[in-house]
PDB file of N, CA and C in Angstrom:
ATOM      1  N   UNK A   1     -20.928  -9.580 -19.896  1.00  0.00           N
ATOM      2  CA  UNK A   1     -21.335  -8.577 -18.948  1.00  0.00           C
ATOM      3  C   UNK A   1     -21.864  -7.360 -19.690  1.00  0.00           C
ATOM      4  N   UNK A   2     -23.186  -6.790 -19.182  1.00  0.00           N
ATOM      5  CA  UNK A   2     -23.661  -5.595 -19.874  1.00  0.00           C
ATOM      6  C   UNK A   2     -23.379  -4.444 -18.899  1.00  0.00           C
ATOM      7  N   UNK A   3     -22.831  -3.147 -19.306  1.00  0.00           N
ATOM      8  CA  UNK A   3     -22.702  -2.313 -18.383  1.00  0.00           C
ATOM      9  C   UNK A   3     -23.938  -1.814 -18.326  1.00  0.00           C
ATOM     10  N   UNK A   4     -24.102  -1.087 -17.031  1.00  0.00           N
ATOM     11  CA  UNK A   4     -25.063  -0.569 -16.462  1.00  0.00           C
ATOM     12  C   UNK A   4     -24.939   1.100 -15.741  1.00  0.00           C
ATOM     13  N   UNK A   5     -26.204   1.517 -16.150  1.00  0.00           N
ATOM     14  CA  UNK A   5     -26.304   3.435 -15.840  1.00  0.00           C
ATOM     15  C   UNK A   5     -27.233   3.216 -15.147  1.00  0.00           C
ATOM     16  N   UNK A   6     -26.640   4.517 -14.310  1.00  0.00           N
ATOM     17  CA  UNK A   6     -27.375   4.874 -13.451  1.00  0.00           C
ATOM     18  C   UNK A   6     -28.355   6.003 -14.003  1.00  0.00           C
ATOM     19  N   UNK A   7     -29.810   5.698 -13.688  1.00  0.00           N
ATOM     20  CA  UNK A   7     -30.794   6.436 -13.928  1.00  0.00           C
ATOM     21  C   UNK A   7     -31.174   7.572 -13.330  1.00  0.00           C
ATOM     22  N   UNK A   8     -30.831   7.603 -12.300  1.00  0.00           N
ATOM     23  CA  UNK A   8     -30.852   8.689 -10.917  1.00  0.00           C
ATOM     24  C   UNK A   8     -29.736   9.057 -10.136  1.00  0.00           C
ATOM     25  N   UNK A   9     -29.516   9.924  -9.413  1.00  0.00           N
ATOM     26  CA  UNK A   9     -28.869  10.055  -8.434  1.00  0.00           C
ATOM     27  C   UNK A   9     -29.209   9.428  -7.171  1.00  0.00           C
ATOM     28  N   UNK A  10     -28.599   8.753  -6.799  1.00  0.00           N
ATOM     29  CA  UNK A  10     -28.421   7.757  -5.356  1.00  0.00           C
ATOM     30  C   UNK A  10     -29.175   8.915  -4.282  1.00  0.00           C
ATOM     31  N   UNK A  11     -30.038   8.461  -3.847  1.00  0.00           N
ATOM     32  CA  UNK A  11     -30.574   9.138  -2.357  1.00  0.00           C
ATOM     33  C   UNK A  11     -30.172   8.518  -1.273  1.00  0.00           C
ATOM     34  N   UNK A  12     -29.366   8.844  -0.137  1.00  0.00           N
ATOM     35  CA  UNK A  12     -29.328   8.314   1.311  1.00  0.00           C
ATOM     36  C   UNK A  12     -30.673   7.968   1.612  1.00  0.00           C
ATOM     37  N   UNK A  13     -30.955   6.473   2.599  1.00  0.00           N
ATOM     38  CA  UNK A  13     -32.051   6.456   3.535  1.00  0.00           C
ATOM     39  C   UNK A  13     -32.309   7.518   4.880  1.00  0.00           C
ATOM     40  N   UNK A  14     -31.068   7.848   5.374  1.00  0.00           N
ATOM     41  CA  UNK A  14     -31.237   8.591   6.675  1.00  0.00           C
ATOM     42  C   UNK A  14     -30.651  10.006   5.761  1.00  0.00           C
ATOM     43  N   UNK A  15     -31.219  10.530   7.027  1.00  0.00           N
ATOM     44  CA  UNK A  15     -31.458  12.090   6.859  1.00  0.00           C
ATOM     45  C   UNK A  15     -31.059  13.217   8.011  1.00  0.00           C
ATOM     46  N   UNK A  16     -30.007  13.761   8.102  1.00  0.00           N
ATOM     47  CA  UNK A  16     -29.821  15.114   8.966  1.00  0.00           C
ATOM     48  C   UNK A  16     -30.678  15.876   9.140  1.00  0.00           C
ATOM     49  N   UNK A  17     -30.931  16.302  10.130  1.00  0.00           N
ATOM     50  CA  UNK A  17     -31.970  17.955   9.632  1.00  0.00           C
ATOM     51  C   UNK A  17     -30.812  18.529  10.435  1.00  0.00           C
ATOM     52  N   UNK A  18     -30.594  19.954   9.804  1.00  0.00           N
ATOM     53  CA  UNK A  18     -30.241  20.674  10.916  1.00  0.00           C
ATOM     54  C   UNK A  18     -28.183  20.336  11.070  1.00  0.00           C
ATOM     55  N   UNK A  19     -27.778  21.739  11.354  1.00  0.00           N
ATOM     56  CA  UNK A  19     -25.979  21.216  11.498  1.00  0.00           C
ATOM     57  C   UNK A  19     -26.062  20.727  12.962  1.00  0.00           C
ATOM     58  N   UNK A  20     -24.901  20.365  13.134  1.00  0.00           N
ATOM     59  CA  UNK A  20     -25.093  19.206  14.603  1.00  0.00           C
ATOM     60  C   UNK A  20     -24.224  20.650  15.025  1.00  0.00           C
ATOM     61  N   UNK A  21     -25.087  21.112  16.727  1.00  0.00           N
ATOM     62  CA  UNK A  21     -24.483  21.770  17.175  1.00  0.00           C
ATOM     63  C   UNK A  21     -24.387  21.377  18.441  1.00  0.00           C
ATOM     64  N   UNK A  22     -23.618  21.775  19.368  1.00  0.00           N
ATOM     65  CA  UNK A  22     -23.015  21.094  20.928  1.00  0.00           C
ATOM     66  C   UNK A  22     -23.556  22.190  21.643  1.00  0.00           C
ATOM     67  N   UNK A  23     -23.970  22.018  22.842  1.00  0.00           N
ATOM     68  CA  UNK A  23     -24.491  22.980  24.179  1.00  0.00           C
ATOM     69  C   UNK A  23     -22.965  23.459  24.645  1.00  0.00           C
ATOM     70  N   UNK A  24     -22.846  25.236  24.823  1.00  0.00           N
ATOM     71  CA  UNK A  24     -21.569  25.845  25.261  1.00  0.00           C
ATOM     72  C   UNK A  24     -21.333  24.944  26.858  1.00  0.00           C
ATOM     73  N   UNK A  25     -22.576  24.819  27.796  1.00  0.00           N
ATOM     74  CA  UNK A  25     -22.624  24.342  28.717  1.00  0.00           C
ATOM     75  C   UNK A  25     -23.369  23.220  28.880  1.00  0.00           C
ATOM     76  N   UNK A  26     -22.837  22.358  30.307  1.00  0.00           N
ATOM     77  CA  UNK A  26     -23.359  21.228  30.316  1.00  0.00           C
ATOM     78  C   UNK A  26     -24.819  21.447  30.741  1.00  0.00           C
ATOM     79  N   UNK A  27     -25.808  20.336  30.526  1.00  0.00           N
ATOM     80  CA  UNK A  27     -27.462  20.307  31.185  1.00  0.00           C
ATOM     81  C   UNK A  27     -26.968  20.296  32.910  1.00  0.00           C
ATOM     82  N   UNK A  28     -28.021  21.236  33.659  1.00  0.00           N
ATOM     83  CA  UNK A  28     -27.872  20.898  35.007  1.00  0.00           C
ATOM     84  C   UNK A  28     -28.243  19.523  35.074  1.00  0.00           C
ATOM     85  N   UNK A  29     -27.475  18.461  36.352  1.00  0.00           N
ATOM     86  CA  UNK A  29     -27.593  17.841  36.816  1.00  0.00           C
ATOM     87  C   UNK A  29     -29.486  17.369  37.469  1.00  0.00           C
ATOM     88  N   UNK A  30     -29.869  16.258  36.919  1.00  0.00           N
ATOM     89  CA  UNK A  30     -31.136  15.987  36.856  1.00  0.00           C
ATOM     90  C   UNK A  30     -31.320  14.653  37.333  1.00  0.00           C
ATOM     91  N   UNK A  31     -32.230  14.032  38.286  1.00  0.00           N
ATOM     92  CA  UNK A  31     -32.312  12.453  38.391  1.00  0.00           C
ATOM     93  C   UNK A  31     -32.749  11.725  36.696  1.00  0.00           C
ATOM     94  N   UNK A  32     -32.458  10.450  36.669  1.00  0.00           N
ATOM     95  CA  UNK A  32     -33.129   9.514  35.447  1.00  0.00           C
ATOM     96  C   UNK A  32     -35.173   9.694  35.727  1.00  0.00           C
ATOM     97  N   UNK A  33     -35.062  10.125  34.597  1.00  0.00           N
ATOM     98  CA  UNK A  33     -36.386  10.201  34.582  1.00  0.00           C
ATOM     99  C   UNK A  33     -37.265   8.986  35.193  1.00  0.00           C
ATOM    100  N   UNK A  34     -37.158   7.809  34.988  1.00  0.00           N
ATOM    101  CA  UNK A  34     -37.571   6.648  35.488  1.00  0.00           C
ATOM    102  C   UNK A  34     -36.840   6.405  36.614  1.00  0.00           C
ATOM    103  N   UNK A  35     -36.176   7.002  37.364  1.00  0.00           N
ATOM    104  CA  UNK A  35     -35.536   6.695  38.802  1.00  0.00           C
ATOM    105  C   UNK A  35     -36.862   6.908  39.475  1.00  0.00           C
ATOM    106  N   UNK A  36     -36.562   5.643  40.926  1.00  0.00           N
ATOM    107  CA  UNK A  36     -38.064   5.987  41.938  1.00  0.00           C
ATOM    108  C   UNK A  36     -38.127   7.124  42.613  1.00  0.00           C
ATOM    109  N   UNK A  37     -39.197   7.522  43.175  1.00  0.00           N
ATOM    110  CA  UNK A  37     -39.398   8.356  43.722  1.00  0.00           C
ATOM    111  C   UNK A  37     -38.546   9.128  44.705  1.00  0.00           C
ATOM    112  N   UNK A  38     -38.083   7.838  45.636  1.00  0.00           N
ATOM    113  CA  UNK A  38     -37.406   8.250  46.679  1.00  0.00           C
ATOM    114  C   UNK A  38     -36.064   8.573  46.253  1.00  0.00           C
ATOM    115  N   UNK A  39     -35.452   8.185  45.261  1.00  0.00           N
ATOM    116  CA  UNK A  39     -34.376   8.820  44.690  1.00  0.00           C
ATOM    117  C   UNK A  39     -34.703  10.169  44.144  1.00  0.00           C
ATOM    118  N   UNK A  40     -35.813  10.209  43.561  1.00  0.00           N
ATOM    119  CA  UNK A  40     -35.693  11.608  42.783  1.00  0.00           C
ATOM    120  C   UNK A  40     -35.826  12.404  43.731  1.00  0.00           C
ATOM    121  N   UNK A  41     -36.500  12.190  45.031  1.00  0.00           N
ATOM    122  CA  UNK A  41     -36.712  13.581  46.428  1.00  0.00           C
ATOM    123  C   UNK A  41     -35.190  13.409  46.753  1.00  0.00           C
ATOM    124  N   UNK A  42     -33.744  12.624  46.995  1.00  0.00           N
ATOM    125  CA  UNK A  42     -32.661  12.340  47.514  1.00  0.00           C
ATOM    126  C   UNK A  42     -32.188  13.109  46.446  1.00  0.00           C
ATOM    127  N   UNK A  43     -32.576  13.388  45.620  1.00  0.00           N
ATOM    128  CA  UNK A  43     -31.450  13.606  44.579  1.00  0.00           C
ATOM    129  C   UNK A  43     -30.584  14.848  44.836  1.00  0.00           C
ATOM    130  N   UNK A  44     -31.244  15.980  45.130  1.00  0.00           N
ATOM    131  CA  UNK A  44     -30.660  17.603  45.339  1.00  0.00           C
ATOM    132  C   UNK A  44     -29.324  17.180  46.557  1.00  0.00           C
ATOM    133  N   UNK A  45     -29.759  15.895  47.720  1.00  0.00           N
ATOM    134  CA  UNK A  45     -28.529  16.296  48.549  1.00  0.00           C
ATOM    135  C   UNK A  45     -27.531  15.584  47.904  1.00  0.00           C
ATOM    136  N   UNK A  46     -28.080  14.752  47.247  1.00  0.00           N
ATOM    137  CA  UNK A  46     -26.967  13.582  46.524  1.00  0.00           C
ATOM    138  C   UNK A  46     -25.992  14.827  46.029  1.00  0.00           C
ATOM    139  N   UNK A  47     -26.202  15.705  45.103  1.00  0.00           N
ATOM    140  CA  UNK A  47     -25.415  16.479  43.986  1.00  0.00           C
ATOM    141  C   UNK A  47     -24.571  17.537  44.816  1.00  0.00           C
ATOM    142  N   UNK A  48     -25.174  17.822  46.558  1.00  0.00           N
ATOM    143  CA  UNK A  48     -24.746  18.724  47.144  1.00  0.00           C
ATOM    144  C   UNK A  48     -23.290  18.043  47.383  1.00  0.00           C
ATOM    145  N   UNK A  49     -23.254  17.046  48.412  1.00  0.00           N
ATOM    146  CA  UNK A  49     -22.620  15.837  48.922  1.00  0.00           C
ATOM    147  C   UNK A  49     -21.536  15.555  47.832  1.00  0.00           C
ATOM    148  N   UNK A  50     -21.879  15.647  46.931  1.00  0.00           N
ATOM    149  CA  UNK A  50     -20.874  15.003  45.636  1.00  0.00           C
ATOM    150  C   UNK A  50     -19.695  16.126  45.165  1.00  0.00           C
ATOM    151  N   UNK A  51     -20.919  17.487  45.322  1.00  0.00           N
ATOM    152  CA  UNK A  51     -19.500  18.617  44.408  1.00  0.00           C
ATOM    153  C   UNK A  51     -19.130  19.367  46.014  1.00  0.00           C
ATOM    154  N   UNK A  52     -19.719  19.033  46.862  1.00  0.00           N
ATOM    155  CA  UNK A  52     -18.565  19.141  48.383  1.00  0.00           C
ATOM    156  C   UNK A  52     -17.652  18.346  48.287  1.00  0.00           C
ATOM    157  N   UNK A  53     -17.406  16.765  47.837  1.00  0.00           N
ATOM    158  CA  UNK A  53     -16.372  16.044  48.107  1.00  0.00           C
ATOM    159  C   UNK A  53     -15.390  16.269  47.068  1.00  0.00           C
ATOM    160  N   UNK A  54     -15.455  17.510  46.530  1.00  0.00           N
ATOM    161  CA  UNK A  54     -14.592  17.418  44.980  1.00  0.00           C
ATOM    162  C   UNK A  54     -14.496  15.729  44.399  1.00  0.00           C
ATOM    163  N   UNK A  55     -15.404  15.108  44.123  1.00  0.00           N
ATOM    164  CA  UNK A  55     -15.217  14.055  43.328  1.00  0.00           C
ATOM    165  C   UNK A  55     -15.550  14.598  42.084  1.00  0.00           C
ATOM    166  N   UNK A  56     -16.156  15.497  42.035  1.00  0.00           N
ATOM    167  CA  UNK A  56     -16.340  15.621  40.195  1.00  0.00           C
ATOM    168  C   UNK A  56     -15.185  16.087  39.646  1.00  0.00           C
ATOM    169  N   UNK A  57     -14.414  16.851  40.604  1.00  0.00           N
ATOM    170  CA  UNK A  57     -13.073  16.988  39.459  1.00  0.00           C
ATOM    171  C   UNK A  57     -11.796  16.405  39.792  1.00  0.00           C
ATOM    172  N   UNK A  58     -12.087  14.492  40.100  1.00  0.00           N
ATOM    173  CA  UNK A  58     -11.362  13.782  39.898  1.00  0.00           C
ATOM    174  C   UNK A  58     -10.793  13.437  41.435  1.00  0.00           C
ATOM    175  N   UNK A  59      -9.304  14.215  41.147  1.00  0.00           N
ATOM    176  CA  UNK A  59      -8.671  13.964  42.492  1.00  0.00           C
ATOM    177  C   UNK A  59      -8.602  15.525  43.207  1.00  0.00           C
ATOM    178  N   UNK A  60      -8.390  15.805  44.614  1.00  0.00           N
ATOM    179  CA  UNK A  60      -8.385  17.260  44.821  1.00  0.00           C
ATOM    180  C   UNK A  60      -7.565  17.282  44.736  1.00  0.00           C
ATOM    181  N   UNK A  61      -7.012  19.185  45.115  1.00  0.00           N
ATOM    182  CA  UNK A  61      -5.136  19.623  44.864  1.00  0.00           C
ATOM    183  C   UNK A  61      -4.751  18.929  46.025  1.00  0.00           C
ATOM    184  N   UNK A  62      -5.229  18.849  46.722  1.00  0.00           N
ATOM    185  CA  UNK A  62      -4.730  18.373  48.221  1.00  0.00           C
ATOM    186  C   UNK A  62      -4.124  17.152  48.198  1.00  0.00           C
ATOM    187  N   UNK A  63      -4.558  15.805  47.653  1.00  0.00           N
ATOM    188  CA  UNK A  63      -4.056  15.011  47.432  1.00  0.00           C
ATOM    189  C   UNK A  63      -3.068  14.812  46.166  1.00  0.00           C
ATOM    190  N   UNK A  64      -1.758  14.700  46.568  1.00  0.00           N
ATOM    191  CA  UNK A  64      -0.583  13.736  45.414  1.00  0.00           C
ATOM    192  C   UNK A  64      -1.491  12.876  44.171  1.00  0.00           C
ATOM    193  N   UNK A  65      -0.897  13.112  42.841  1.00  0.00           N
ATOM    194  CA  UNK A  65      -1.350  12.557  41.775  1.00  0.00           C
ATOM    195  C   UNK A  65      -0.616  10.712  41.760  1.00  0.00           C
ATOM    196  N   UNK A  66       0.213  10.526  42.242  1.00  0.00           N
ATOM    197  CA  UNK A  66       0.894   9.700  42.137  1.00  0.00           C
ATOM    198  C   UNK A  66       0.539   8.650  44.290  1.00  0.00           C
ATOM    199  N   UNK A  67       0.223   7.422  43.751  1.00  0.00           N
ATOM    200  CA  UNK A  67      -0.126   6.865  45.138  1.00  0.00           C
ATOM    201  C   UNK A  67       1.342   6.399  45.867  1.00  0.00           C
ATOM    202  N   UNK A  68       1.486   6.678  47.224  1.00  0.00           N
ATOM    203  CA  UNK A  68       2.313   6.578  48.041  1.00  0.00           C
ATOM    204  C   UNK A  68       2.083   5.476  48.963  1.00  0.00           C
ATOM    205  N   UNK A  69       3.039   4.280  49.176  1.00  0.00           N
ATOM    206  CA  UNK A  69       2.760   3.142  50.193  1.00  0.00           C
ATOM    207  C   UNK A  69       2.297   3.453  51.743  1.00  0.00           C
ATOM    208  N   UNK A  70       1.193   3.152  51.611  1.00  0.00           N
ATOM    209  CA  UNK A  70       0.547   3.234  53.411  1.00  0.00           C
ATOM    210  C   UNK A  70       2.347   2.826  54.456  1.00  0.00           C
ATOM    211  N   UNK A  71       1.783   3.772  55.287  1.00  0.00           N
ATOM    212  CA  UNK A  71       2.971   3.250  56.520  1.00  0.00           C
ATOM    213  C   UNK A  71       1.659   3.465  57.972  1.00  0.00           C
ATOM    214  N   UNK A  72       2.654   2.614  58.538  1.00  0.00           N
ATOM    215  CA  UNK A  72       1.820   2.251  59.566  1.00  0.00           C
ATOM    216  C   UNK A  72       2.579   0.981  60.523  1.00  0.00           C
ATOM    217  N   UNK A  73       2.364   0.839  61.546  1.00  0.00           N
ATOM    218  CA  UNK A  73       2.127  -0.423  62.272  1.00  0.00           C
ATOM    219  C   UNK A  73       2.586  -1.362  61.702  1.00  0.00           C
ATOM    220  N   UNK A  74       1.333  -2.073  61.089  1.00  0.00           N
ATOM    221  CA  UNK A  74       0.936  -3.407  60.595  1.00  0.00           C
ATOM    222  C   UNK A  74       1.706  -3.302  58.914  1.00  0.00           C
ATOM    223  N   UNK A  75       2.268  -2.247  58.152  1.00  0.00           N
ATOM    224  CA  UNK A  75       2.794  -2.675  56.702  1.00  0.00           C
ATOM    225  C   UNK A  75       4.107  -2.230  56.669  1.00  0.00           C
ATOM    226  N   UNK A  76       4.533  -3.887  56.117  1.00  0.00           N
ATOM    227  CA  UNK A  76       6.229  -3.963  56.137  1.00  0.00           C
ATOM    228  C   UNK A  76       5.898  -3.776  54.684  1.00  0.00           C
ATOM    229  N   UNK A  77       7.318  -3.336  54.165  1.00  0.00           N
ATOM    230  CA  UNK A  77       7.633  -3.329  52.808  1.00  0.00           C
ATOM    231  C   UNK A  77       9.085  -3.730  52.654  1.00  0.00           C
ATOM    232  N   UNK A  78       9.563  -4.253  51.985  1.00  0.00           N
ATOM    233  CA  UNK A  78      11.019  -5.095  51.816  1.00  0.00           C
ATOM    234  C   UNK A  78      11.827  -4.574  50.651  1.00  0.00           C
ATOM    235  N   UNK A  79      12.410  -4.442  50.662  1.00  0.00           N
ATOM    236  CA  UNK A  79      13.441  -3.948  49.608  1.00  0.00           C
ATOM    237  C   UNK A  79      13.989  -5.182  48.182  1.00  0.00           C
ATOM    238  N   UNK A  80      14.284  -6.399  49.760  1.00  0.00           N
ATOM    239  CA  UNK A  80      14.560  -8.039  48.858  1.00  0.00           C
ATOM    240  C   UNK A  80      13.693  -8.936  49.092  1.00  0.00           C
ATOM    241  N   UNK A  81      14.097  -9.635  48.009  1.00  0.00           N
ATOM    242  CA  UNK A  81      13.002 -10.892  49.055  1.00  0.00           C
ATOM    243  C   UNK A  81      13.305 -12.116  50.356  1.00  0.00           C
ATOM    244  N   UNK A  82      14.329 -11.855  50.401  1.00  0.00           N
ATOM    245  CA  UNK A  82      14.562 -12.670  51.342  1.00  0.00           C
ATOM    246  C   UNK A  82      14.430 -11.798  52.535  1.00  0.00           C
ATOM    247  N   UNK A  83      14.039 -10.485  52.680  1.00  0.00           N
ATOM    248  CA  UNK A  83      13.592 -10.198  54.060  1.00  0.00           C
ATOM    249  C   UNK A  83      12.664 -10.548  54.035  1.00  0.00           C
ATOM    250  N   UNK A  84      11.773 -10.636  53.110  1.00  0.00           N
ATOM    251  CA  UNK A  84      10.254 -11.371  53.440  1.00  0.00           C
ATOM    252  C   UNK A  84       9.852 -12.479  54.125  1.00  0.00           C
ATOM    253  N   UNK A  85       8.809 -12.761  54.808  1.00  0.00           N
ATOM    254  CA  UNK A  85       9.145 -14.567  55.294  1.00  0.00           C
ATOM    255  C   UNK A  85       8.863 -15.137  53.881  1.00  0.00           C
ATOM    256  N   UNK A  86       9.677 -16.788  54.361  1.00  0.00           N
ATOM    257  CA  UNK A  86       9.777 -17.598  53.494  1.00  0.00           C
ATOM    258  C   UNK A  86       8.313 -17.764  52.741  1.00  0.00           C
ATOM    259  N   UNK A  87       7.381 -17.756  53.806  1.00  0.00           N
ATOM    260  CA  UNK A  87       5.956 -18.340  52.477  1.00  0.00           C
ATOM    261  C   UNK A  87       6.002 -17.404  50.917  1.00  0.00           C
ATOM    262  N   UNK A  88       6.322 -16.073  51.896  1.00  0.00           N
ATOM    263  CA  UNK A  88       6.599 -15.046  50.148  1.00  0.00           C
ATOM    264  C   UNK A  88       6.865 -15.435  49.366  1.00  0.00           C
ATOM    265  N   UNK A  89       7.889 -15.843  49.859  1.00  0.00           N
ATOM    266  CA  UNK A  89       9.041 -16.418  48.520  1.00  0.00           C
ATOM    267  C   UNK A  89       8.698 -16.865  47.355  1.00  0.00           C
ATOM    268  N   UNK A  90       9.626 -16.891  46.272  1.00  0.00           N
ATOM    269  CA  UNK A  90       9.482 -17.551  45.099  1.00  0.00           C
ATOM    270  C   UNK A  90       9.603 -18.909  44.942  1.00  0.00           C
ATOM    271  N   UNK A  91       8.477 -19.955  45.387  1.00  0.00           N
ATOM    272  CA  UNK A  91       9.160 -21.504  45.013  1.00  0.00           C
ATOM    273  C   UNK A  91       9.953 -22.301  43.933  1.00  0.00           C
ATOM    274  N   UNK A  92      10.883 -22.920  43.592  1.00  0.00           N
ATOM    275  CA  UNK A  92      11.205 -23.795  42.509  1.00  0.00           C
ATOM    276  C   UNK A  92      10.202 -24.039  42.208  1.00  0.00           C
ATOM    277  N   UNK A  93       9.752 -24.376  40.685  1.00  0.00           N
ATOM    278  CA  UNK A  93       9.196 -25.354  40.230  1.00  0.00           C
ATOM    279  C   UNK A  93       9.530 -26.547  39.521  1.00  0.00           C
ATOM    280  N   UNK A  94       8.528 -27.258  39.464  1.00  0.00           N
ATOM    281  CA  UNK A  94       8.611 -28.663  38.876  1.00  0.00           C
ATOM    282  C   UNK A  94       8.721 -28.547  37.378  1.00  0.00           C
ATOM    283  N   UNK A  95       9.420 -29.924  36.835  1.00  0.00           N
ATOM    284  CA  UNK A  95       9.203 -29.635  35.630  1.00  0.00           C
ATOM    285  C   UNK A  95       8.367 -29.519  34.785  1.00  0.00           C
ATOM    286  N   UNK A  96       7.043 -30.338  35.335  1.00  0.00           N
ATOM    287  CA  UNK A  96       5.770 -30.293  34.774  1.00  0.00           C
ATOM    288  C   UNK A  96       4.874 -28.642  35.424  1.00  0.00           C
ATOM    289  N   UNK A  97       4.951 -28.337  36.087  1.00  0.00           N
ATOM    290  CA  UNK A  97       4.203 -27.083  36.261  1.00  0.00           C
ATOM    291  C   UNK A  97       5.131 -25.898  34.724  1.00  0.00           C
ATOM    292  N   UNK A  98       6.330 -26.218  34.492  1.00  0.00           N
ATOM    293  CA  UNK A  98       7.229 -25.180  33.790  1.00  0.00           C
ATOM    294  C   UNK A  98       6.640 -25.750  32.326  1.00  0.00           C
ATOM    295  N   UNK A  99       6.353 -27.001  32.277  1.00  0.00           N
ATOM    296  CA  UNK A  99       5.840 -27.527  30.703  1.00  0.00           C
ATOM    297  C   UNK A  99       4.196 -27.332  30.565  1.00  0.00           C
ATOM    298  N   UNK A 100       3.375 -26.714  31.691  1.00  0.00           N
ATOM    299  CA  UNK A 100       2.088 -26.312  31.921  1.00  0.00           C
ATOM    300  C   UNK A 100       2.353 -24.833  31.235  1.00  0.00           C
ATOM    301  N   UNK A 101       3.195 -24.230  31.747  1.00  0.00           N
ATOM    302  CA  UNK A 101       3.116 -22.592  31.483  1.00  0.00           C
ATOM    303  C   UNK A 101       3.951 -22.426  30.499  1.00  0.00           C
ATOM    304  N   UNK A 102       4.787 -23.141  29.928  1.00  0.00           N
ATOM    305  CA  UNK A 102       5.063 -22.948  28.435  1.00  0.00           C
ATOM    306  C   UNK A 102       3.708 -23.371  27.414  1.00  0.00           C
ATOM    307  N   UNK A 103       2.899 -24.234  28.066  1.00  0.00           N
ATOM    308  CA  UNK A 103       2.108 -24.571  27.115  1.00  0.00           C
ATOM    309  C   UNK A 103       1.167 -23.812  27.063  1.00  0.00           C
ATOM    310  N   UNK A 104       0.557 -22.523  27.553  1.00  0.00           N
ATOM    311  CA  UNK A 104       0.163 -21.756  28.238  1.00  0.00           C
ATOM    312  C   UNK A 104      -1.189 -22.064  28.975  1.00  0.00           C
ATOM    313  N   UNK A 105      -1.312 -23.645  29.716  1.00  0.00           N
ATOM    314  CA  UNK A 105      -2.332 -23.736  30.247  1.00  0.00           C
ATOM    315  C   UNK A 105      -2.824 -24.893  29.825  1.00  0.00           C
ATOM    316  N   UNK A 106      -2.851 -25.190  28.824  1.00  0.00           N
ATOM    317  CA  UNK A 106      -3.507 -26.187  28.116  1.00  0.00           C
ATOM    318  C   UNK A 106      -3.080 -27.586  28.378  1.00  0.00           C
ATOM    319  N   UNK A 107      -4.132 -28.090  28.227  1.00  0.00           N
ATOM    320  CA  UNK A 107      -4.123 -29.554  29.408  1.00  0.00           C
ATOM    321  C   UNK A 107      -3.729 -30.360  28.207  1.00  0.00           C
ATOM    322  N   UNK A 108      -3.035 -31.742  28.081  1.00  0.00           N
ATOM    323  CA  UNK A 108      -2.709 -32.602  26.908  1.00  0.00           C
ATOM    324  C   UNK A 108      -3.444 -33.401  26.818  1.00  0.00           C
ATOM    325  N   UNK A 109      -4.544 -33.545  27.779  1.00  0.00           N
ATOM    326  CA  UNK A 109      -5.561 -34.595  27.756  1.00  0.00           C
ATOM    327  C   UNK A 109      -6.612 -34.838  26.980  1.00  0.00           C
TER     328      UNK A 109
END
């Protein structure tokens, strides 16, 4: 093995110009330049419609961070399972469905 010098200093291919600086604020809200027409005339109510529904900042104060079970009428909720009807239920299985899901799926065929 012959060692080897370097003749030069190594130049990068790519190149910075300039320190990378960030906007204090965001760009106003703008359609995609290539969006059609009829979107880009829709667009102003679209943005109205959107920061009326407070969706841009997520969830409002108004609504709980944490989701709460619908009540109503029509939704039971059970504590066990045997208040549930039987179709709920948990069936026995076979021994071959239990040697399917140990195997995790995989067919022996």
């Amino acid at each position: 093995m012959h060692p080897t010098f370097r003749l030069g200093v190594h130049k990068p291919l790519i190149r910075f110009i300039g320190k990378r600086q960030w906007p204090s604020k965001p760009e106003p809200q703008h359609p995609h330049p290539f969006a059609p027409a009829e979107l880009k005339k829709a667009f102003s109510d679209f943005v109205s419609k959107f920061q009326s529904s407070g969706a841009q900042a997520g969830l409002s104060s108004t609504q709980p961070a944490t989701s709460q079970p619908k009540s109503g009428p029509n939704v039971h909720v059970y504590q066990e399972f045997w208040q549930a009807p039987e179709r709920l239920w948990k069936s026995d299985l076979s021994e071959e469905e239990v040697e399917l899901a140990m195997s995790g799926g995989a067919s022996r065929y």
